[in-house]
Protein backbone atom coordinates (compact mmCIF):
# COMPACT_ATOMS: atom_id res chain seq x y z
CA UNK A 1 -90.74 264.28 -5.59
CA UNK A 2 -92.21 267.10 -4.03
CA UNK A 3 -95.11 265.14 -2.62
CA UNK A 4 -93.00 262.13 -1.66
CA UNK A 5 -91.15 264.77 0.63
CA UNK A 6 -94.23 266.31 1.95
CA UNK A 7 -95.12 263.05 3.02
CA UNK A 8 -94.40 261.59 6.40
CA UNK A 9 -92.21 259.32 5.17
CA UNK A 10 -90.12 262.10 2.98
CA UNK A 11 -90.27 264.86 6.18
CA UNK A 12 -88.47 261.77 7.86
CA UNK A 13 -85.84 260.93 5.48
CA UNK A 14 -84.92 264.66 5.30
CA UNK A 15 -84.14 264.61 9.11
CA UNK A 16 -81.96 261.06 8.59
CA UNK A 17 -79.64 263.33 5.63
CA UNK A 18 -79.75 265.85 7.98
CA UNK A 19 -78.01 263.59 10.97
CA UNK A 20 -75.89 262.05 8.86
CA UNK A 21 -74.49 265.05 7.37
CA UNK A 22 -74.14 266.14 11.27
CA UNK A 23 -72.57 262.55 11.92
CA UNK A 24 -70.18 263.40 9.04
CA UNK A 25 -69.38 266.82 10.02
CA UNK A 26 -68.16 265.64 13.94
CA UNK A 27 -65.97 262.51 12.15
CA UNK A 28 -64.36 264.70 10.16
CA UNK A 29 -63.88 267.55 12.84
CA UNK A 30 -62.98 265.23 15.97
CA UNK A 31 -62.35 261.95 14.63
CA UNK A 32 -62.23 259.03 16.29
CA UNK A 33 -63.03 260.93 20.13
CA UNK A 34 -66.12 261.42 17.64
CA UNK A 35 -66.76 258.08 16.17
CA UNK A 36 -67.08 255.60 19.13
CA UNK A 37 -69.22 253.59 20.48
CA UNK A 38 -69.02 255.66 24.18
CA UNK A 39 -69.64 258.82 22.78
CA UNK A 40 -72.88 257.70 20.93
CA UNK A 41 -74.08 256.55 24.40
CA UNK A 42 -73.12 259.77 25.76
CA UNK A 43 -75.03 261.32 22.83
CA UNK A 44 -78.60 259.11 23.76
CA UNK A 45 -77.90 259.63 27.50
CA UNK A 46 -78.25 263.10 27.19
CA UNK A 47 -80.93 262.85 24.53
CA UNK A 48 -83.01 260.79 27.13
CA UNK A 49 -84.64 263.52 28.88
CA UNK A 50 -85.50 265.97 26.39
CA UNK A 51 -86.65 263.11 24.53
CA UNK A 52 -88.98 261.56 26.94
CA UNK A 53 -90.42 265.37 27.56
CA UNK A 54 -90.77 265.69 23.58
CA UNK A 55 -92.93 262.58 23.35
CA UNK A 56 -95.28 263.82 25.90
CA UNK A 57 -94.93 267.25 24.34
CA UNK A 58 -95.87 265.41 20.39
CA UNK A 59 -99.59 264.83 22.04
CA UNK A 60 -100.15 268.29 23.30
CA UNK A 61 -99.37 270.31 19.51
CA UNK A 62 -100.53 267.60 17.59
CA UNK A 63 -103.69 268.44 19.20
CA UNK A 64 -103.24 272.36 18.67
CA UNK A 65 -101.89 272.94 22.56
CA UNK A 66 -98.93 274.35 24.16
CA UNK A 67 -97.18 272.95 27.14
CA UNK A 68 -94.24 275.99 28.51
CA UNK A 69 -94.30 274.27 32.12
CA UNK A 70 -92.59 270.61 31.86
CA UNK A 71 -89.38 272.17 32.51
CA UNK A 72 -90.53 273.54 36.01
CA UNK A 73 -92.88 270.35 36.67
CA UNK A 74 -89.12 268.36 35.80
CA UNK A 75 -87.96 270.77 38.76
CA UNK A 76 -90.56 270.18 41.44
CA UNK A 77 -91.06 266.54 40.79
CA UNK A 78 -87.32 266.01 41.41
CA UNK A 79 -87.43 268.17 44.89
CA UNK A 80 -90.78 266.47 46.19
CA UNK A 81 -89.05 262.68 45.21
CA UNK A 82 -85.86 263.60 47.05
CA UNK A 83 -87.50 265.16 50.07
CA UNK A 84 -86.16 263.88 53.66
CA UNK A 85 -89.97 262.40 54.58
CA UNK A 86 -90.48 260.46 50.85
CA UNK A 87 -86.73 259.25 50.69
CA UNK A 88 -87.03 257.51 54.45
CA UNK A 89 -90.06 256.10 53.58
CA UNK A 90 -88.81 254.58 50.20
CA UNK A 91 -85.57 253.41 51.99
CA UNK A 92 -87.19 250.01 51.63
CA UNK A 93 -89.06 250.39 48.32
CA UNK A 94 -87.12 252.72 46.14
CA UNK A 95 -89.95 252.54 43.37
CA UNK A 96 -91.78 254.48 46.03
CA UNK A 97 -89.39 257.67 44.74
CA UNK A 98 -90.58 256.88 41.13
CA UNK A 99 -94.16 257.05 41.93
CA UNK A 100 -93.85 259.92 43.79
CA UNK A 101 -92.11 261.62 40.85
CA UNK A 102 -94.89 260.40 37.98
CA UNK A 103 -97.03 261.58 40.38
CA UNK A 104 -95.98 265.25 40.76
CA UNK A 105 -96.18 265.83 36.75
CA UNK A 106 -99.48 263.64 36.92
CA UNK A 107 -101.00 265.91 38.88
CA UNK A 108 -99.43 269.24 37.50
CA UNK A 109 -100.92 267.84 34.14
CA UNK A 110 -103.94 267.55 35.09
CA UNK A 111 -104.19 270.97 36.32
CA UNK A 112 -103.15 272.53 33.49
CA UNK A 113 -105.97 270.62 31.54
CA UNK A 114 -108.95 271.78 33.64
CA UNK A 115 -108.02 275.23 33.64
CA UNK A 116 -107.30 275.18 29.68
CA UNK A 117 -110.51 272.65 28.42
CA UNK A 118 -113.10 273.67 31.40
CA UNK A 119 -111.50 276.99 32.42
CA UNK A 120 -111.34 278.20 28.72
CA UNK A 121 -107.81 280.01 29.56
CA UNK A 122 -105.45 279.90 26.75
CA UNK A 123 -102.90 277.20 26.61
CA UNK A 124 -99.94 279.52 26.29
CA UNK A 125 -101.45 281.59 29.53
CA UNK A 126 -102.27 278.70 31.42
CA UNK A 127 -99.05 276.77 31.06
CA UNK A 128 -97.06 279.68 31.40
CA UNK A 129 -98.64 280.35 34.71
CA UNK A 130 -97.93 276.74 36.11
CA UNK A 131 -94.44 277.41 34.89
CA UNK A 132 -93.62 279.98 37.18
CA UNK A 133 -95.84 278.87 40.15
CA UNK A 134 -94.14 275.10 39.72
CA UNK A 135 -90.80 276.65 39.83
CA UNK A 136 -91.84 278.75 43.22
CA UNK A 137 -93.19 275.66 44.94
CA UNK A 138 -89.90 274.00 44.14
CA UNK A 139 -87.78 276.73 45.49
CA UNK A 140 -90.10 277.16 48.95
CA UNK A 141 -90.02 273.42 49.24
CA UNK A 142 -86.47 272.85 49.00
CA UNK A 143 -85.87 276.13 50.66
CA UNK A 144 -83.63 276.57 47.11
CA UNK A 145 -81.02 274.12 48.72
CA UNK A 146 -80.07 270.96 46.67
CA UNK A 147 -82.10 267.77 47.77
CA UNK A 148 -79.06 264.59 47.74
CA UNK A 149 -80.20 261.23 46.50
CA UNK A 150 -79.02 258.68 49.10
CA UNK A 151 -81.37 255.86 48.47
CA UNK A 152 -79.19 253.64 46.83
CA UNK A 153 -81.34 251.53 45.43
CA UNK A 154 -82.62 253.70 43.37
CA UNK A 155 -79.38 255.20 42.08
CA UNK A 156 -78.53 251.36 41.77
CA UNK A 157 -81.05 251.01 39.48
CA UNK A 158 -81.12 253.90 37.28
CA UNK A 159 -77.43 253.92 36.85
CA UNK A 160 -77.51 250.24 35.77
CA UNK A 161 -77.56 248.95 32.59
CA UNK A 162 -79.48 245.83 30.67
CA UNK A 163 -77.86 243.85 28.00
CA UNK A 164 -75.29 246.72 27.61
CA UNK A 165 -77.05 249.60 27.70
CA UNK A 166 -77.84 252.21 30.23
CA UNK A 167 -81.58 251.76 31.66
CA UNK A 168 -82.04 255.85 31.04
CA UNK A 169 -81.83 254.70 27.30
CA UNK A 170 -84.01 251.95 27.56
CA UNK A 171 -86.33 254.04 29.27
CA UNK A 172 -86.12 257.00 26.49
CA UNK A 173 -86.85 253.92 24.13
CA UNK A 174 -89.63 252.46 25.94
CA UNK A 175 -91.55 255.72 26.07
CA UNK A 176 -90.77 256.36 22.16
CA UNK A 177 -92.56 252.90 21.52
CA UNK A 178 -95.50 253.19 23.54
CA UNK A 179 -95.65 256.90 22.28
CA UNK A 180 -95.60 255.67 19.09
CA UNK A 181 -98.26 253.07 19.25
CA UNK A 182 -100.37 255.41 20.88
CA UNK A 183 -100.77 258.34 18.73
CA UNK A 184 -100.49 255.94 15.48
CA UNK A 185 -102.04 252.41 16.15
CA UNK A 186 -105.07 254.11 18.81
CA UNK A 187 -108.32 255.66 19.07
CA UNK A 188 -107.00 257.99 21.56
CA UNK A 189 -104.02 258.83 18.73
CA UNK A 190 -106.56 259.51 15.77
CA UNK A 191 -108.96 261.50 18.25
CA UNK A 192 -105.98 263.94 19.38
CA UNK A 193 -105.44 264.47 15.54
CA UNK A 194 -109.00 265.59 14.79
CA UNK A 195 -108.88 267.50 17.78
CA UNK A 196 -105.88 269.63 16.49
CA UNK A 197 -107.22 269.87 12.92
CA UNK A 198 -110.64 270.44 13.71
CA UNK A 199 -111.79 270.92 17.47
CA UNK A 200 -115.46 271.81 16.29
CA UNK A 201 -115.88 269.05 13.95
CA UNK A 202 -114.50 266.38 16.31
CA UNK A 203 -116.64 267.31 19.07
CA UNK A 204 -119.89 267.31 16.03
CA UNK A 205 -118.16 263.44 15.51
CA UNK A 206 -118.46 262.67 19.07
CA UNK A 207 -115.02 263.19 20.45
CA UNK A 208 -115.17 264.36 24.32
CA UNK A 209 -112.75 267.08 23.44
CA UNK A 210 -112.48 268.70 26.94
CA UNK A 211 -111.47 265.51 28.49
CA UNK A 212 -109.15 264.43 25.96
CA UNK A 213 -107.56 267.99 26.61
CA UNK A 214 -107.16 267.00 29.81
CA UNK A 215 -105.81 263.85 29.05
CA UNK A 216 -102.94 265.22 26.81
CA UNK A 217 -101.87 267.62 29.49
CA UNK A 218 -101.56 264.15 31.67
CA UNK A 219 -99.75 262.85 29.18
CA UNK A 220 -96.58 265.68 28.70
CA UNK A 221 -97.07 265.96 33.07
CA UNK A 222 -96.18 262.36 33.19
CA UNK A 223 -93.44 262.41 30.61
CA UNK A 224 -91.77 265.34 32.97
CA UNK A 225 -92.09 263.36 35.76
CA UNK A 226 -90.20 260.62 33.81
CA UNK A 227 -87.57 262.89 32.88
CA UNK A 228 -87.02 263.98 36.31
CA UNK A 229 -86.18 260.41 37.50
CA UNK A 230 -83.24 260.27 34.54
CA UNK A 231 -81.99 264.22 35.70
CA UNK A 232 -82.01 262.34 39.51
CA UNK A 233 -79.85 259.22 38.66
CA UNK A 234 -77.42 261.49 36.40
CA UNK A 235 -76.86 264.20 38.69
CA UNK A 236 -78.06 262.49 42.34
CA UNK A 237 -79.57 265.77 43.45
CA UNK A 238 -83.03 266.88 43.61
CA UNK A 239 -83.12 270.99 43.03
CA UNK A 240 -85.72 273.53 41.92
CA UNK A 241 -83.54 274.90 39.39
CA UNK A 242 -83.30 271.26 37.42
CA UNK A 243 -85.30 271.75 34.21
CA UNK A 244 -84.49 275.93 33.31
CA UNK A 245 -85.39 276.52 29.54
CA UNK A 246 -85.33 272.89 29.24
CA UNK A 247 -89.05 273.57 27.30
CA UNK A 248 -87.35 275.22 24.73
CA UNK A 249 -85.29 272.50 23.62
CA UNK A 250 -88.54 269.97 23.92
CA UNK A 251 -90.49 272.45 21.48
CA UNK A 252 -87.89 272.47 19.64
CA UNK A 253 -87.33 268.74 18.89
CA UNK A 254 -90.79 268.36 18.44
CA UNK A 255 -91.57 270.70 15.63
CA UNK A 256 -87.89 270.10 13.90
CA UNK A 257 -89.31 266.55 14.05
CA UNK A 258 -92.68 267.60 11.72
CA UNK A 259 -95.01 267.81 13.99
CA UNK A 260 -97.33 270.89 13.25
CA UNK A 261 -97.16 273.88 15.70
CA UNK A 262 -100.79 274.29 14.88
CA UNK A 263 -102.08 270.74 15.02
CA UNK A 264 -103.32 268.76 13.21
CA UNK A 265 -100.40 266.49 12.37
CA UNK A 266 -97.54 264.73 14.74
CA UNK A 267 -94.95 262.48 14.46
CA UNK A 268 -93.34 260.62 17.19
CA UNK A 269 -90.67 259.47 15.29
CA UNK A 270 -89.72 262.53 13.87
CA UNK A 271 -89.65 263.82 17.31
CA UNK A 272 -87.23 261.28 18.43
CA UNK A 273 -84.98 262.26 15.06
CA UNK A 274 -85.32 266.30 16.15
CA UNK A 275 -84.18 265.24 19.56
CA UNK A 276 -81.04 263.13 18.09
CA UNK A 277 -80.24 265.98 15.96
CA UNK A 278 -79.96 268.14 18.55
CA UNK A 279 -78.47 265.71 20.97
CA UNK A 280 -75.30 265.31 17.94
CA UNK A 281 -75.13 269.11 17.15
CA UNK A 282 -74.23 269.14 21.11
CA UNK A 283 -71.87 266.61 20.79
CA UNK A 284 -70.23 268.39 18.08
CA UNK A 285 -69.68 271.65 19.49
CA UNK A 286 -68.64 270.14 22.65
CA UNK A 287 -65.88 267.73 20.74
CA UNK A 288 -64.05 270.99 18.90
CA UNK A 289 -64.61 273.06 22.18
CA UNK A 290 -66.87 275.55 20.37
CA UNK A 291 -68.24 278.80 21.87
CA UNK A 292 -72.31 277.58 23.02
CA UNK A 293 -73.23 281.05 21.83
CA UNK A 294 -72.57 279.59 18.26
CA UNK A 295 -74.67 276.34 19.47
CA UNK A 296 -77.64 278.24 20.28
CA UNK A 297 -76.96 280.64 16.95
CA UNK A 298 -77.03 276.75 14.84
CA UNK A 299 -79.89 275.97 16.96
CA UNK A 300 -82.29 279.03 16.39
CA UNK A 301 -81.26 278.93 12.76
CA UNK A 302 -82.46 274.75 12.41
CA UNK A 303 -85.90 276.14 14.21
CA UNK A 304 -87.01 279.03 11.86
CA UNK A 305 -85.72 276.60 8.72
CA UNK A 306 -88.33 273.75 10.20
CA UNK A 307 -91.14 276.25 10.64
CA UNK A 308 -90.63 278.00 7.32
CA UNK A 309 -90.51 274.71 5.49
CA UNK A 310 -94.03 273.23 7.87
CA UNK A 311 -95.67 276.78 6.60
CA UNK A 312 -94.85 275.91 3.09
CA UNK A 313 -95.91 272.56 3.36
CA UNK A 314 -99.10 273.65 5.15
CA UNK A 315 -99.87 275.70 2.41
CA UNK A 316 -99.14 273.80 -0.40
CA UNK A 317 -101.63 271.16 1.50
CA UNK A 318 -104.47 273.84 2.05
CA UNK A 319 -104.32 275.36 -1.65
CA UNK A 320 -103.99 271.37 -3.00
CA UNK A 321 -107.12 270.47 -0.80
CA UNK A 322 -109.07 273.26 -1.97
C-alpha cells in the first residue's frame, strides 16, 4: 500500500478522495446552490486561468526552476493587447489581440531563460526581478488606468461557448492535453525530467540543458499570456494590476498536484487536480459566505501538508534507492 500511494497513480487518487470529500463537504453545507450543473462551470471558469498558468508552471519545477513572474507577465500582456494602437489595428482581425498577448509572455519567457541558463542568475532572483519590472512596465504603459476591451469580436469569441461549454474551458482543457502529451509522451518531456533530477548528468547524456532552460521559461511565458486572454474576456479590461499574487496560487496547484519543488518529477494531471481543489475550496467558502481569511488559513494549511508528505516521499525514495 505504501508504494502503490507513492506511486503516480496513488499521489493521484489521494487528490480525487480529497475533492470528493471537498465536493461532499459544499453539498452538505449549501446544497443544491452547491450541487448544479452552473456552479461547476463557475467552478472550471475560474479554475481556467490558474490552471493554464500551472501547466506552464509543471515544466519549469519539474525541471528544478522557479517561475515568481507569470502573475505580472498575466498583467502586462493584458495592457499591451488592449492598447488603443493594437486594438484599432485588430478591429478587423481580432486574433491579432491574441497574438499580441502570447507574444508578450513569449518574449518575457524568454528573457527570463537567458538570464537564468546563460546569465547563471538564480531562478528565484531572476524571476523575481522580471516580476517587479513586468508589473512597472504595465503600470507606465497604461499610465495605471484600466485598458476597455471594445473589439467585439474578440469578446464574441471568448465569451462563446462550443457544444455547451464556455471556450475559456475548452481552452484550460486544450492546454492540459497538449501539456500532458508533452511532458509524458515527448523527448522534450523526458529531457526536462533529467534536467530537474540531474542537470550534470543530462548534459554528460547529451541534453542541451541551457536551451531547454530557456525553452521551459517559454513555455510558463506563453501559458501567462494564455491566461491573460481568459482574465480579458471575463473582466473586458486590460490593467497592470490583473495577475497580483496570482503566482502563489499557480505554485500552489502545482506542487499540491505532486509535482516536486525540487525537480525531478511532475505531473500534469495532478496539477490540473491541485487547481480543481482549490478552484472547489473557493466555491465552498464563497457558498456559506465564509470569512477569506479562513480560505487562505485552509489554503496555507493544504500547502505545508503537500510538501511534508513530497519530503517524506522523497526520502523514503532516496533511502529505498540507496
Amino acid at each position: 500500500m505504501k508504494t502503490f500511494f507513492a506511486s503516480p497513480a496513488g499521489r493521484s487518487i489521494g487528490l480525487i478522495v480529497a475533492l470528493l470529500l471537498l465536493i461532499a463537504v459544499g453539498a452538505i453545507t449549501a446544497g443544491d446552490n452547491f450541487m448544479n450543473m452552473n456552479n461547476f462551470f463557475v467552478i472550471v471558469r475560474y479554475a481556467a486561468v490558474i490552471g493554464v498558468m500551472a501547466i506552464g508552471m509543471t515544466f519549469v519545477i519539474t525541471a528544478g526552476g522557479i517561475d515568481l513572474s507569470v502573475g505580472s507577465v498575466l498583467g502586462l500582456s493584458s495592457v499591451i493587447a488592449t492598447m488603443g494602437a493594437i486594438q484599432t489595428a485588430a478591429s478587423g482581425f481580432w486574433p491579432l489581440m491574441v497574438f499580441v498577448a502570447i507574444a508578450v509572455g513569449v518574449l518575457a519567457g524568454l528573457t527570463n531563460g537567458l538570464i537564468i541558463a546563460y546569465g547563471k542568475v538564480v531562478a528565484f532572483i531572476a524571476t523575481l526581478a522580471m516580476l517587479v519590472a513586468a508589473r512597472g512596465l504595465a503600470e507606465l504603459i497604461s499610465g495605471r488606468s484600466t485598458q476597455v476591451v471594445n473589439n467585439q469580436g474578440f469578446l464574441n469569441f471568448f465569451r462563446g461557448d462550443f457544444l455547451g461549454v464556455d471556450w475559456i474551458v475548452w481552452i484550460f482543457v486544450i492546454v492540459a492535453i497538449a501539456g500532458w502529451f508533452l511532458l509524458n509522451r515527448t523527448t522534450f518531456g523526458r529531457r526536462t525530467v533529467a534536467i530537474g533530477g540531474n542537470p550534470t548528468a543530462a548534459r554528460l547524456a547529451g541534453v542541451n540543458v541551457k536551451r531547454h532552460t530557456v525553452y521551459l521559461y517559454m513555455i510558463a511565458g506563453a501559458c501567462a499570456g494564455i491566461a491573460s486572454l481568459i482574465i480579458l474576456s471575463r473582466t473586458t479590461a486590460g490593467t497592470s494590476t490583473h495577475g497580483q499574487l496570482i503566482e502563489l496560487d499557480v505554485i500552489a496547484a502545482v506542487v499540491v498536484g505532486g509535482t516536486l519543488l525540487a525537480g525531478g518529477r511532475g505531473t500534469i494531471g495532478g496539477t490540473v487536480l491541485g487547481v480543481m481543489l482549490f478552484a472547489v475550496l473557493v466555491n465552498v467558502f464563497t457558498q456559506n459566505n465564509l470569512s477569506s481569511s479562513w480560505q487562505l488559513v485552509a489554503r496555507g494549511v493544504i500547502i505545508v501538508i503537500a510538501v511534508m508528505l513530497q519530503q517524506r516521499l522523497a526520502n523514503r525514495e532516496t533511502s529505498s534507492s540507496g
